[in-house]
Protein backbone atom coordinates (compact mmCIF):
# COMPACT_ATOMS: atom_id res chain seq x y z
CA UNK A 1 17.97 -200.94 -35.42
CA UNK A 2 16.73 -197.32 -35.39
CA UNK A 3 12.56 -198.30 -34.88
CA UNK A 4 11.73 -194.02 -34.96
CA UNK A 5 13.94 -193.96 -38.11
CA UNK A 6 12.09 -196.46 -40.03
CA UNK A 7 8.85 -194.96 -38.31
CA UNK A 8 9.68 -191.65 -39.99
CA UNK A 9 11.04 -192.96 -43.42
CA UNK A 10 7.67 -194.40 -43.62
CA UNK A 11 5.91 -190.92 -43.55
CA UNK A 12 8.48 -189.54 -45.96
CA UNK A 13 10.44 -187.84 -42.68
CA UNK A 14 14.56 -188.84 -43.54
CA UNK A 15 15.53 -188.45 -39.80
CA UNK A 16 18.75 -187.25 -38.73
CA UNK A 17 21.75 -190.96 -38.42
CA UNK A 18 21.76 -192.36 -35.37
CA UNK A 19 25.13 -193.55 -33.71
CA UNK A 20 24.22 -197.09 -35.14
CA UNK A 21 23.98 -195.95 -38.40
CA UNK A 22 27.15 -193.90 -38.41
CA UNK A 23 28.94 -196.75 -37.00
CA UNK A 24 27.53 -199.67 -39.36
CA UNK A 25 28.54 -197.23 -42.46
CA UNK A 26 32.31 -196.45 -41.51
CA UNK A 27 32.59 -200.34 -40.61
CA UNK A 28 30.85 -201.14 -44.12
CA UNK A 29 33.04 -198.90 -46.11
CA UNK A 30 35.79 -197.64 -44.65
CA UNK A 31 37.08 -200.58 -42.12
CA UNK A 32 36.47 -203.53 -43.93
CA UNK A 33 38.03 -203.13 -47.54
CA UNK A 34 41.14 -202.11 -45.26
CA UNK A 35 41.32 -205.01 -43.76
CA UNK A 36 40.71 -207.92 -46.03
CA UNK A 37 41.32 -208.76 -49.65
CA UNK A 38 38.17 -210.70 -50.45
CA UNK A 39 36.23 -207.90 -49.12
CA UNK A 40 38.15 -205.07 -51.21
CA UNK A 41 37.66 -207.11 -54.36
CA UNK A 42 33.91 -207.35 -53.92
CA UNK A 43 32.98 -204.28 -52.26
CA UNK A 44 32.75 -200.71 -54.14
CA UNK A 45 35.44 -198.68 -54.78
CA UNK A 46 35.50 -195.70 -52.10
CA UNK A 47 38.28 -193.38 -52.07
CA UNK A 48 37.33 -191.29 -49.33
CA UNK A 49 34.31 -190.74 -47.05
CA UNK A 50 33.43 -187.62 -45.55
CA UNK A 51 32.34 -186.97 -42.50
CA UNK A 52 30.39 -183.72 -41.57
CA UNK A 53 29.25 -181.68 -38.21
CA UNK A 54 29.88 -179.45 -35.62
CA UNK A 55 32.94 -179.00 -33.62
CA UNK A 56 33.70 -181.44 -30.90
CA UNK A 57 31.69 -184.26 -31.79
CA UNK A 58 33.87 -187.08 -32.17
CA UNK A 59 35.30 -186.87 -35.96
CA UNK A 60 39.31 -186.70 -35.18
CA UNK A 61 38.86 -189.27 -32.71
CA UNK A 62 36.82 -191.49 -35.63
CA UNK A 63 39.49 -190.51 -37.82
CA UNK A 64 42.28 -191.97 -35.46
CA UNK A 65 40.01 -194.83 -34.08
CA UNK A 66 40.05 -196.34 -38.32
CA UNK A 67 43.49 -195.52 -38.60
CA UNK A 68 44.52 -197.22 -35.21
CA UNK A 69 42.43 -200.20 -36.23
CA UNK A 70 43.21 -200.76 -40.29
CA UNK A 71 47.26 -199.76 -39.35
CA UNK A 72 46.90 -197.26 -41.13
């Protein structure tokens, strides 16, 4: 767990995701549903997820790591 991040929510500060949290969010909602029924049925409904930043920080390869791993 991210001990600064909770450190700054508590003054009000959002800081910026961490790897961890990036990683524990496309698992949550993009790789699970994917992957198993009872998890699609009971999780919310997310078409799409969007991820954001500068050039050559890893989204294409995140796009083709989910892919590669759901069979997609």
């Amino acid at each position: 767990y991210s001990y600064l991040g909770t450190t700054l929510r508590q003054v009000s500060i959002e800081p910026m995701p961490s790897l961890l949290d990036v990683r524990q969010l496309i698992t949550l909602y993009g790789i699970w549903p994917l992957g198993s029924a009872a998890v699609h049925e009971k999780a919310p409904l997310v078409k799409s997820l969007l991820l954001a930043g500068p050039s050559g920080v890893g989204k294409k390869m995140l796009v083709h790591a989910i892919c590669t791993e759901t069979g997609a």
